[in-house]
N, C-alpha and C. Protein backbone atom coordinates (compact mmCIF):
# COMPACT_ATOMS: atom_id res chain seq x y z
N UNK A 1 131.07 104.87 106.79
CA UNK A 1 130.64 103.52 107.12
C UNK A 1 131.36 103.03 108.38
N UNK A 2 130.46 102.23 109.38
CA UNK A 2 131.02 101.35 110.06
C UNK A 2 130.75 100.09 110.35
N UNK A 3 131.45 99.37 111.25
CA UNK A 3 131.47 97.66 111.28
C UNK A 3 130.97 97.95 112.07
N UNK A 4 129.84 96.64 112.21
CA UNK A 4 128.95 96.11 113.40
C UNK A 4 129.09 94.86 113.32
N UNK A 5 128.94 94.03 114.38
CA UNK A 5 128.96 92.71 114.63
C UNK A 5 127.29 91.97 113.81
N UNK A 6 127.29 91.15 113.49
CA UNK A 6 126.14 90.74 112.93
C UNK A 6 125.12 90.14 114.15
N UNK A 7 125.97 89.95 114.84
CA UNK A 7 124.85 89.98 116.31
C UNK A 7 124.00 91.05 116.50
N UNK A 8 124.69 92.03 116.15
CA UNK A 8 123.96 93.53 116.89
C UNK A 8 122.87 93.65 115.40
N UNK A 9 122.69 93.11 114.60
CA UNK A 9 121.71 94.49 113.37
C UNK A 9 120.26 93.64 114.05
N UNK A 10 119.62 94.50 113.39
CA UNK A 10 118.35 95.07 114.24
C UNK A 10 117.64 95.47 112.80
N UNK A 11 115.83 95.52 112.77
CA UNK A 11 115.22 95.80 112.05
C UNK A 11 115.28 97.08 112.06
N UNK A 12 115.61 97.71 110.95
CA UNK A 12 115.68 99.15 109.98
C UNK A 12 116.81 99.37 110.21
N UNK A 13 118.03 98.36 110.66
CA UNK A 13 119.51 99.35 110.26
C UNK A 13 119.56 99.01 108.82
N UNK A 14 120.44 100.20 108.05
CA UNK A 14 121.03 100.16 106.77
C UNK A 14 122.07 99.84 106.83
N UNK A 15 122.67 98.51 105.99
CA UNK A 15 123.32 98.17 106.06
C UNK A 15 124.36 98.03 104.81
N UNK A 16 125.67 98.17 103.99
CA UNK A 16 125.99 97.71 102.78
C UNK A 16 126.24 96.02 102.27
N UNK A 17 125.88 95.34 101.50
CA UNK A 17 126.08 93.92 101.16
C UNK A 17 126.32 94.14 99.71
N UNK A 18 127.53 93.84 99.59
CA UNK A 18 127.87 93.30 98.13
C UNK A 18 127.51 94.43 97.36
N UNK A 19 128.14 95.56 97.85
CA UNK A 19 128.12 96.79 97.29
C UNK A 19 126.49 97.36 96.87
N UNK A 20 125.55 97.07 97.78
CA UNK A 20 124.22 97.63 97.55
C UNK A 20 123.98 98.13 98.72
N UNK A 21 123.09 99.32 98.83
CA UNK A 21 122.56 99.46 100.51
C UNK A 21 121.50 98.73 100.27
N UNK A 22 121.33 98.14 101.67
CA UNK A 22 119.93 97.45 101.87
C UNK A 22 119.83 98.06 103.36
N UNK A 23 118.42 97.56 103.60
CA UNK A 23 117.95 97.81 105.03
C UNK A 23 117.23 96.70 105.43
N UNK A 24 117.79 96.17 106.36
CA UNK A 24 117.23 94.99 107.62
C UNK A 24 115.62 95.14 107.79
N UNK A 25 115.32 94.42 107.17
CA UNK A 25 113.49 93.88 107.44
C UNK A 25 113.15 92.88 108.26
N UNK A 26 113.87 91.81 108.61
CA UNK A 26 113.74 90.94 109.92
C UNK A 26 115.19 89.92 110.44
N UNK A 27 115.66 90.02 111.38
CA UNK A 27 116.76 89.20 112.01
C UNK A 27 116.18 88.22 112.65
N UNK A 28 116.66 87.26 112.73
CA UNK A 28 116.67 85.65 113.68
C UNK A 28 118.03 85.17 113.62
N UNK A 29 118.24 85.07 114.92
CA UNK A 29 119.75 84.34 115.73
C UNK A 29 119.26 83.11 115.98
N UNK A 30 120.07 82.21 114.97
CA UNK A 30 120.07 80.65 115.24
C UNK A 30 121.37 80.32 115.72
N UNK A 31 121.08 79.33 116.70
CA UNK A 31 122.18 78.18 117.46
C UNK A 31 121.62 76.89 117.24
N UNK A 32 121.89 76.34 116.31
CA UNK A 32 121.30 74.91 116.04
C UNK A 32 122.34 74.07 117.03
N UNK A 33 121.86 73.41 118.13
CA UNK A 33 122.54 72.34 118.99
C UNK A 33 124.22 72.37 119.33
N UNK A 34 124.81 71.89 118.67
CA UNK A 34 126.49 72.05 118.92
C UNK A 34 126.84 72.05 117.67
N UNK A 35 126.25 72.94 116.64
CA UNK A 35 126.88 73.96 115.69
C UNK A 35 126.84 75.28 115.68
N UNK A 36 127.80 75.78 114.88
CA UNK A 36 128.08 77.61 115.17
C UNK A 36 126.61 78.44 115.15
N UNK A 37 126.23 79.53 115.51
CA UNK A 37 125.54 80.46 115.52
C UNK A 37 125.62 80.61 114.24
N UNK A 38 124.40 81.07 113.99
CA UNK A 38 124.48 82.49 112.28
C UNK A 38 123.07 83.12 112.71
N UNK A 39 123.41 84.21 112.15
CA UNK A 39 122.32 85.34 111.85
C UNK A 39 121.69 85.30 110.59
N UNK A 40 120.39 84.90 110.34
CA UNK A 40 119.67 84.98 109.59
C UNK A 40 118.94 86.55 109.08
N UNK A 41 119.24 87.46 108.13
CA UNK A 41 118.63 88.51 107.70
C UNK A 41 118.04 88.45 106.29
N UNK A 42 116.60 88.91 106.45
CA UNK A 42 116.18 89.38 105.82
C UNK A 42 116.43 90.87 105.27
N UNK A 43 116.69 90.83 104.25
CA UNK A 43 116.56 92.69 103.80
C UNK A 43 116.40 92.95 102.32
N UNK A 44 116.32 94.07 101.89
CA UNK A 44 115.62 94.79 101.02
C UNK A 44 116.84 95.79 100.38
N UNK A 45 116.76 95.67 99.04
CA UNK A 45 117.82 96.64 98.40
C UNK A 45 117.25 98.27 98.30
N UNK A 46 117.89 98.77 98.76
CA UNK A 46 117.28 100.64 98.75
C UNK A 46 116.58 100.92 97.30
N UNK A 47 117.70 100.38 96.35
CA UNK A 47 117.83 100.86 95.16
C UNK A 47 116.45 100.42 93.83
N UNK A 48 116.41 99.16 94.46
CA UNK A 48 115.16 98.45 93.11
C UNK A 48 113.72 97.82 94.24
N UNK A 49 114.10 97.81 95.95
CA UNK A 49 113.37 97.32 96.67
C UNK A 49 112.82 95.45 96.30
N UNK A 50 114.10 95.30 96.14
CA UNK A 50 114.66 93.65 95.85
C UNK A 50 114.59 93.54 97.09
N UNK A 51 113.61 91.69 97.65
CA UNK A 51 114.20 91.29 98.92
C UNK A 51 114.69 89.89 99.02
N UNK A 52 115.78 90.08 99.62
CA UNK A 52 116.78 89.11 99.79
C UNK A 52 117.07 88.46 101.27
N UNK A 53 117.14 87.49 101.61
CA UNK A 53 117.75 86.51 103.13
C UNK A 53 118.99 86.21 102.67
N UNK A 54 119.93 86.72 103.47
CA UNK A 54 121.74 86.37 103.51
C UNK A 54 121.90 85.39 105.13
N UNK A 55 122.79 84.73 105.17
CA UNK A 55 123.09 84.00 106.57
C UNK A 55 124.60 84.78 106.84
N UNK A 56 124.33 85.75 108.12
CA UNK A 56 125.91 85.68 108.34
C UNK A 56 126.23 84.82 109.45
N UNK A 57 127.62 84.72 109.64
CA UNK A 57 128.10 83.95 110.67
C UNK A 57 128.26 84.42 111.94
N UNK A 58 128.35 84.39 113.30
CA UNK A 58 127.94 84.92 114.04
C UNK A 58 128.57 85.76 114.10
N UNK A 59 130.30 85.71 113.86
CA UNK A 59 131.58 86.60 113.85
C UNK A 59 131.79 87.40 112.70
N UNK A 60 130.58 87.34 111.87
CA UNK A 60 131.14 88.32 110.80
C UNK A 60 130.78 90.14 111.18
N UNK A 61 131.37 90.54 110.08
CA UNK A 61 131.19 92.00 110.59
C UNK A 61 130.76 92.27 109.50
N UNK A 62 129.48 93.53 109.59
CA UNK A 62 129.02 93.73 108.68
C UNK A 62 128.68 95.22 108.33
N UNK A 63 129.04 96.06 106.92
CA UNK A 63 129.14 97.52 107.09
C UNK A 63 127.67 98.28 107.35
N UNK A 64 127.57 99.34 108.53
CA UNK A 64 126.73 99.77 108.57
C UNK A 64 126.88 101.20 108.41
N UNK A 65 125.87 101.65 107.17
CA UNK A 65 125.77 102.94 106.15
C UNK A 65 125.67 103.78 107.62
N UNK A 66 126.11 105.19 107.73
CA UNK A 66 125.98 106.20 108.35
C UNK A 66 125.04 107.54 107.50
N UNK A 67 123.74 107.49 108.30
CA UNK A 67 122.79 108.48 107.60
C UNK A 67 122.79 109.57 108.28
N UNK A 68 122.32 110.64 107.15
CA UNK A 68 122.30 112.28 107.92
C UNK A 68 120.70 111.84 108.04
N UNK A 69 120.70 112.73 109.47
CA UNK A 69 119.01 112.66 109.82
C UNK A 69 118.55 114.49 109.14
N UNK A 70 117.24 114.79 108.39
CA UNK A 70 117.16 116.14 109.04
C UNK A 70 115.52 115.73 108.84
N UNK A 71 115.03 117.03 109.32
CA UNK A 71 113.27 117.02 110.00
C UNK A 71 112.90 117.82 108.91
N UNK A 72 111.72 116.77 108.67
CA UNK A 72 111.00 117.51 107.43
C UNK A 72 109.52 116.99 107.67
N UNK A 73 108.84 117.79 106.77
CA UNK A 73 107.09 117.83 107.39
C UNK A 73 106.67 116.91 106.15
N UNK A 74 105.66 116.08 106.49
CA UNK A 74 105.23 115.35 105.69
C UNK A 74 103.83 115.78 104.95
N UNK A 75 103.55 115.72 103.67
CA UNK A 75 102.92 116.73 102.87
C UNK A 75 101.63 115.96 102.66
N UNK A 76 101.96 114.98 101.45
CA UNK A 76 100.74 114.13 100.94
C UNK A 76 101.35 113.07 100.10
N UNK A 77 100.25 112.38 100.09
CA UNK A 77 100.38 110.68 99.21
C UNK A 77 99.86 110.85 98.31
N UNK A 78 100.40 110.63 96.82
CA UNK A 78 100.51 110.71 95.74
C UNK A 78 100.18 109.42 94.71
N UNK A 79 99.35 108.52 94.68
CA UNK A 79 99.45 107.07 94.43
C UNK A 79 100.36 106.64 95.02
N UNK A 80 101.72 105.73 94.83
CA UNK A 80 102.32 105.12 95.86
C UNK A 80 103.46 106.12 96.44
N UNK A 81 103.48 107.32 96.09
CA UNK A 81 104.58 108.29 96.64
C UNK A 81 104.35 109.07 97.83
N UNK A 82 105.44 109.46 98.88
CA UNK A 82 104.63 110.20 99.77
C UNK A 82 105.71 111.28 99.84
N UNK A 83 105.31 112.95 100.10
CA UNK A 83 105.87 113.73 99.56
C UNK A 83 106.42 114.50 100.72
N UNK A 84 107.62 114.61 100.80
CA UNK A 84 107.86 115.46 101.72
C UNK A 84 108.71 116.76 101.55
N UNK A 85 108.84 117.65 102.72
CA UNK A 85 109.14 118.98 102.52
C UNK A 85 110.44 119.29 103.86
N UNK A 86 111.23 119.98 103.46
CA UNK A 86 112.47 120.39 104.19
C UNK A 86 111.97 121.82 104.74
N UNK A 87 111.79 122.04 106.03
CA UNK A 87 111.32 123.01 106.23
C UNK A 87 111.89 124.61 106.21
N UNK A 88 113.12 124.34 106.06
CA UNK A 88 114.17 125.22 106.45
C UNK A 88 114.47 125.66 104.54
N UNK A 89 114.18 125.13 103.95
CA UNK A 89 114.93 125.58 102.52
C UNK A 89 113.15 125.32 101.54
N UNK A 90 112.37 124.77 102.15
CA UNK A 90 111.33 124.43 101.22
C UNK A 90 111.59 123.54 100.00
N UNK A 91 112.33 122.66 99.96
CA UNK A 91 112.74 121.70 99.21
C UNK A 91 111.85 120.65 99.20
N UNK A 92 110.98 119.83 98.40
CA UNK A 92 110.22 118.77 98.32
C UNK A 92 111.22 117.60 97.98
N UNK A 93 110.62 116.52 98.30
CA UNK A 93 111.47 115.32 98.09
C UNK A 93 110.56 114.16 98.51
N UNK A 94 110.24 113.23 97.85
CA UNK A 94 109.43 111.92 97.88
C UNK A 94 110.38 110.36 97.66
N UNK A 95 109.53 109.75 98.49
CA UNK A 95 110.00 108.51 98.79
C UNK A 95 108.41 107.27 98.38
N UNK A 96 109.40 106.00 98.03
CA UNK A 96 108.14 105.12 97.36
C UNK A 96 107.55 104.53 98.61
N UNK A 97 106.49 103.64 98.82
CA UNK A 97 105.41 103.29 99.60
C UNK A 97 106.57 101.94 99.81
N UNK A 98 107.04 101.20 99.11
CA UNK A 98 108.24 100.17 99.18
C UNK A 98 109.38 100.90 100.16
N UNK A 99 109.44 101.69 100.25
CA UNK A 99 111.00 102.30 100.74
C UNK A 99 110.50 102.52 102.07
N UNK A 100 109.23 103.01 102.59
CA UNK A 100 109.25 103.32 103.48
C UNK A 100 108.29 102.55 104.56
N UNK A 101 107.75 101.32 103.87
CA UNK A 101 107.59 99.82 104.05
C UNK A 101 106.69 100.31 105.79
N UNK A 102 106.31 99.75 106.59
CA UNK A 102 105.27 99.78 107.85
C UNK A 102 105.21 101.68 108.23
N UNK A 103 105.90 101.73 107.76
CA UNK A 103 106.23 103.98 108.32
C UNK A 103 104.98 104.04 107.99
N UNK A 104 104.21 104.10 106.50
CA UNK A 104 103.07 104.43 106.07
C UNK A 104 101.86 104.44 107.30
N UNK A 105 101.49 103.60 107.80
CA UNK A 105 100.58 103.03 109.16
C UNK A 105 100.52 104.69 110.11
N UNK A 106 101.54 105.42 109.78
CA UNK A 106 101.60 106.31 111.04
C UNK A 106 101.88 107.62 110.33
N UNK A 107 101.98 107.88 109.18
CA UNK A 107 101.84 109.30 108.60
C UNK A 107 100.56 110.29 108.57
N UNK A 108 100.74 111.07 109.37
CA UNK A 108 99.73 111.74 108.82
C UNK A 108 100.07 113.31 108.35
N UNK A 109 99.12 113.65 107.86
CA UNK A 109 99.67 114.87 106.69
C UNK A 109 99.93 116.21 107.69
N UNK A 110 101.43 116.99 107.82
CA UNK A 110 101.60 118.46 108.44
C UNK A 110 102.66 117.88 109.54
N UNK A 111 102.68 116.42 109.51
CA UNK A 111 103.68 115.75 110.92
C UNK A 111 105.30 116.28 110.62
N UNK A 112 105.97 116.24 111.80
CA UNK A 112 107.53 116.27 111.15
C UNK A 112 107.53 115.06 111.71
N UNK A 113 108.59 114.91 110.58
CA UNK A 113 109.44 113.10 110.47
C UNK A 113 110.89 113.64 110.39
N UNK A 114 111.12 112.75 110.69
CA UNK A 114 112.93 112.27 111.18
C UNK A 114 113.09 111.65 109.18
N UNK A 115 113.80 112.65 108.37
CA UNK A 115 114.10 111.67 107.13
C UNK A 115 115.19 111.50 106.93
N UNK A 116 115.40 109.97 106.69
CA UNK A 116 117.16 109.48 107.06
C UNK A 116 117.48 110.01 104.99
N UNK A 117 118.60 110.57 105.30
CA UNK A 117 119.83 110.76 103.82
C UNK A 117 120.91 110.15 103.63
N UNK A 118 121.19 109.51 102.67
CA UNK A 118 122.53 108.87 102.31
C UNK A 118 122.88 109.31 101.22
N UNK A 119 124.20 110.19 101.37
CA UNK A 119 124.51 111.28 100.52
C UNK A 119 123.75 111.69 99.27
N UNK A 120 122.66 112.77 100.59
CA UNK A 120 121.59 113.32 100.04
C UNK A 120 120.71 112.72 99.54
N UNK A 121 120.33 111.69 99.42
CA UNK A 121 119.38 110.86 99.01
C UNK A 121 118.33 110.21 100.10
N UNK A 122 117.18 111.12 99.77
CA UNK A 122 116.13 109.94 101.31
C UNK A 122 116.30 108.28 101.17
N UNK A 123 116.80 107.91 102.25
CA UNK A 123 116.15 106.31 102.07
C UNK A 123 115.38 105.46 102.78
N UNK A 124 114.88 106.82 104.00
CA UNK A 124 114.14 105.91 104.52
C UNK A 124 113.29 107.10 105.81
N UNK A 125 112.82 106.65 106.74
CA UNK A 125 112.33 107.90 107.96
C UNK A 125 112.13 107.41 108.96
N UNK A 126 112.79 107.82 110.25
CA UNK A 126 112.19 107.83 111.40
C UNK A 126 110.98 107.73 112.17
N UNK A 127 110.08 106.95 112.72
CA UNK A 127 108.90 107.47 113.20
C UNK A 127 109.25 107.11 114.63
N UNK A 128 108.42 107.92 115.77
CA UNK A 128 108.65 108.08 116.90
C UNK A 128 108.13 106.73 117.87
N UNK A 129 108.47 106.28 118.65
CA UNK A 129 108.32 104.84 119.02
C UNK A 129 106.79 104.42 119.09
N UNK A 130 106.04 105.48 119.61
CA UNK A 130 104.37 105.33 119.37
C UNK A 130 103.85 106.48 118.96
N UNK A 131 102.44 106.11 118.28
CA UNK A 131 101.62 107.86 117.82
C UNK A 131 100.54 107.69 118.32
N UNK A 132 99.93 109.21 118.42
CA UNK A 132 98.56 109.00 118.50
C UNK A 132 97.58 109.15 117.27
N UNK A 133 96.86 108.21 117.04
CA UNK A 133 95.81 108.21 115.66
C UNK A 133 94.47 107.98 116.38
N UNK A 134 93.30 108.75 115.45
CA UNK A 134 91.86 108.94 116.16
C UNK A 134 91.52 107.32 114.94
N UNK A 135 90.58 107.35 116.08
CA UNK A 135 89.50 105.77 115.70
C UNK A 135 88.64 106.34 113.99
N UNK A 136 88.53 106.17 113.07
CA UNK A 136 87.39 106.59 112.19
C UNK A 136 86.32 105.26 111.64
N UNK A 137 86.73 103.96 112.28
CA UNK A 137 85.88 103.22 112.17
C UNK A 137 85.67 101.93 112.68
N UNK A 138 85.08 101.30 113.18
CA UNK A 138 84.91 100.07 114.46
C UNK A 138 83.45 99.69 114.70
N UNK A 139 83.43 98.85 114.85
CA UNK A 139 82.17 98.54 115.27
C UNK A 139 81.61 99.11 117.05
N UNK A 140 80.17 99.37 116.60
CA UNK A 140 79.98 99.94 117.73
C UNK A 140 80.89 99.82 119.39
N UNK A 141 80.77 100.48 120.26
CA UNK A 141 81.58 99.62 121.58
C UNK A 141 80.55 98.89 122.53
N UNK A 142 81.19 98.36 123.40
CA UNK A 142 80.19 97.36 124.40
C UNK A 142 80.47 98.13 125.70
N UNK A 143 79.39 98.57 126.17
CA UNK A 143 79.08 99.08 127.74
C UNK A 143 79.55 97.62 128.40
N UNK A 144 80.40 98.49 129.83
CA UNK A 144 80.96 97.53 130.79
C UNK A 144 81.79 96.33 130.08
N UNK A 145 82.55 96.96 128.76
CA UNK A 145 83.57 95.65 128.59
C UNK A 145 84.79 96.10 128.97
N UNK A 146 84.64 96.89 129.53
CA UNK A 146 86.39 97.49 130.28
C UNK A 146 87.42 96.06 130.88
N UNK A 147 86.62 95.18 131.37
CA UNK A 147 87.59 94.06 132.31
C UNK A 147 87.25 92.74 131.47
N UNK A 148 86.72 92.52 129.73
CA UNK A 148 86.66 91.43 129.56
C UNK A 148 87.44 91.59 128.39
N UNK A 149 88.18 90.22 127.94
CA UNK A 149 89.31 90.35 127.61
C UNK A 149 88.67 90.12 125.56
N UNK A 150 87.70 90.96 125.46
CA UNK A 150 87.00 90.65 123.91
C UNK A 150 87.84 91.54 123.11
N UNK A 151 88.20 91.38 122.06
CA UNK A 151 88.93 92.85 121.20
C UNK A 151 88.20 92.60 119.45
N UNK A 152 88.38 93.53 119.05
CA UNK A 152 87.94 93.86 117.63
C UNK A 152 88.83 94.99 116.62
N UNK A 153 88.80 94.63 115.56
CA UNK A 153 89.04 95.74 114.91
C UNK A 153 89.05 97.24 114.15
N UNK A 154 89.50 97.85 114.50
CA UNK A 154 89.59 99.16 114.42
C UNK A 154 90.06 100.00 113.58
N UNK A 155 89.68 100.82 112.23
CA UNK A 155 90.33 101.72 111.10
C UNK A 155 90.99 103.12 112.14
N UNK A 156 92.19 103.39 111.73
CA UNK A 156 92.57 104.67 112.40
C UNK A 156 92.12 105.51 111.19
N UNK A 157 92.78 106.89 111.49
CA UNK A 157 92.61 108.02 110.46
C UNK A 157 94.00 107.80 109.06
N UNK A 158 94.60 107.09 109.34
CA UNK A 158 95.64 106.74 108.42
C UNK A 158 95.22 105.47 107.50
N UNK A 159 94.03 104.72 107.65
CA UNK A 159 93.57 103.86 107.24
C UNK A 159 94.31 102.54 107.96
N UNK A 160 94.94 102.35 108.94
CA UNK A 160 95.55 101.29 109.20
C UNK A 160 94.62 100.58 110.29
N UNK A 161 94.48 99.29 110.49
CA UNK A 161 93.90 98.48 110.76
C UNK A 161 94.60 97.80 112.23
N UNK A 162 94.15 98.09 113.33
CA UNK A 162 94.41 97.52 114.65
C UNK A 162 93.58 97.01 115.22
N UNK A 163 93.41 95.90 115.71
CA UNK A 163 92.96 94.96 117.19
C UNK A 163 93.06 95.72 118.70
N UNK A 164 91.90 96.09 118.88
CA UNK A 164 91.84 97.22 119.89
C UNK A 164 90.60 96.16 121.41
N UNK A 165 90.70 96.71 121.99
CA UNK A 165 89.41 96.32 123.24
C UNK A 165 88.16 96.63 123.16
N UNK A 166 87.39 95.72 123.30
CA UNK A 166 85.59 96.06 122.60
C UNK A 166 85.15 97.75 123.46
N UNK A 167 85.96 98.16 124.21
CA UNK A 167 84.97 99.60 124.91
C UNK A 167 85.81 100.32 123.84
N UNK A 168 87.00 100.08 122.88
CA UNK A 168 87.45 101.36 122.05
C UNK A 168 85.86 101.89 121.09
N UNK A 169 85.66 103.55 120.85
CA UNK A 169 84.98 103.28 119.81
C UNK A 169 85.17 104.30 119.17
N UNK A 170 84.89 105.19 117.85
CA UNK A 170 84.65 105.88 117.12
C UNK A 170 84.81 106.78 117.42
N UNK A 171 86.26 108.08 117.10
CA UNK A 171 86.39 108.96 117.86
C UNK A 171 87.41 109.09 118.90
N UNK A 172 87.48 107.70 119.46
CA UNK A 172 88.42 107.91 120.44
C UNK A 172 90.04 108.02 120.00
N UNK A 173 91.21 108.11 120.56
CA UNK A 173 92.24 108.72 120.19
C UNK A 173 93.15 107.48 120.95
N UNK A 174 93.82 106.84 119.71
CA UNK A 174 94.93 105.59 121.05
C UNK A 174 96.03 105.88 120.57
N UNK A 175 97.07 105.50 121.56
CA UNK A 175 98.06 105.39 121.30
C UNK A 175 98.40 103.98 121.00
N UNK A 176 99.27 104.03 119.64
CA UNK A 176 100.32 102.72 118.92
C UNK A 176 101.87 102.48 118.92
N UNK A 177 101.70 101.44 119.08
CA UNK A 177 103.27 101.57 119.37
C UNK A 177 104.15 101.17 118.13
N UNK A 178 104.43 102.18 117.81
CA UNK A 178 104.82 101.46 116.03
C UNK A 178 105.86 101.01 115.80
N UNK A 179 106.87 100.16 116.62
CA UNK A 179 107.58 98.72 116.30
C UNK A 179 106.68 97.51 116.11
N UNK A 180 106.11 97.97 116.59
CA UNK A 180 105.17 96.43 116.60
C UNK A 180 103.58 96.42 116.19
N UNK A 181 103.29 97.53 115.77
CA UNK A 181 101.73 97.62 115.49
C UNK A 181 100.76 97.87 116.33
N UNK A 182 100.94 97.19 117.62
CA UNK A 182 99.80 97.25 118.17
C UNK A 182 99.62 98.27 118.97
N UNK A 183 97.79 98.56 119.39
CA UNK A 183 97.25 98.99 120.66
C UNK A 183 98.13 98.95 121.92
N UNK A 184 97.88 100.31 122.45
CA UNK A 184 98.68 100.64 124.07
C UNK A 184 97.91 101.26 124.76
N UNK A 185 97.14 102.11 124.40
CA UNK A 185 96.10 102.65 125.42
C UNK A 185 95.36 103.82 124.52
N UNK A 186 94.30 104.16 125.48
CA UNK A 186 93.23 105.40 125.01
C UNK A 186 94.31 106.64 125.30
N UNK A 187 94.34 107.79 124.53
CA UNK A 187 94.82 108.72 125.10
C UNK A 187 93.26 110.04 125.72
């Protein structure tokens, strides 16, 4: 374990509170007028996927869990489980649809993922800052809407749901930027 300033956590560090790991689901830094700073976090207990808002103070320090990363291929979804495989030993190991919370949006089956361990235990996975996912459903596209600023929605092959530009259509292949969800371009 190490100390981090509560300034610094960031959505998906793991963090320990009150002897539970949790992981950071959303930060906001308040300065209300000419009173102290605090950090507002949201987060989530590893263990029961309890979510909780703590206020730290701006100066507090707060322990942050140190995970083993290793690369493993992602298999299949199981009702809410998604199953993965260690490639090097053939070891299976699954994580809940709760644990691995927006990741889902960007799995697709044969990928390697980054799966974070805390002594030996998955708690969570890596995904790469954007992917590419094919279009499988949208409403038709509009000839010559390249320069008008219309957008619609779009099913990828993962079933996830993006706001794309009326010329995306059916088939085509975009890149997402998966901090944030959205559309970045046609690949």
């Amino acid at each position: 374990m190490s100390t981090v300033s509560a300034t610094k956590l960031r959505k998906g560090h793991l963090v320990r509170h009150n002897n539970d790991l949790c992981r950071i689901v959303e930060t906001q830094h308040v300065t209300p007028g000419n009173l102290r700073g605090f950090v507002r976090a949201k987060m989530r207990k590893v263990k029961d996927g309890i979510m909780f808002e703590h206020r730290f103070r701006s100066e507090d320090m707060v322990e942050r869990a140190i995970l083993d990363e290793r690369e493993m291929q992602y298999l299949y979804k199981d009702g809410t489980d998604y199953y993965f495989m260690d490639t090097t030993s053939y070891e299976q190991t699954h994580m809940s649809e709760e644990a691995l919370g927006d990741a889902v949006n960007y799995l697709l089956p044969e990928s390697m993922i980054q799966v974070e361990l805390y002594d030996e235990v998955p708690v969570g996975i890596e995904v790469p800052p954007t992917v590419d996912l094919k279009v499988v459903n949208t409403v038709p596209g509009i000839k010559g809407a390249t320069a008008s600023a219309q957008t619609k929605p779009a099913t990828v092959e993962t079933g996830y749901v993006v706001t794309v530009p009326a010329f995306v259509d059916v088939g085509d292949v975009l890149r997402i930027n998966t901090e944030t969800g959205e559309y970045l371009s046609r690949v």
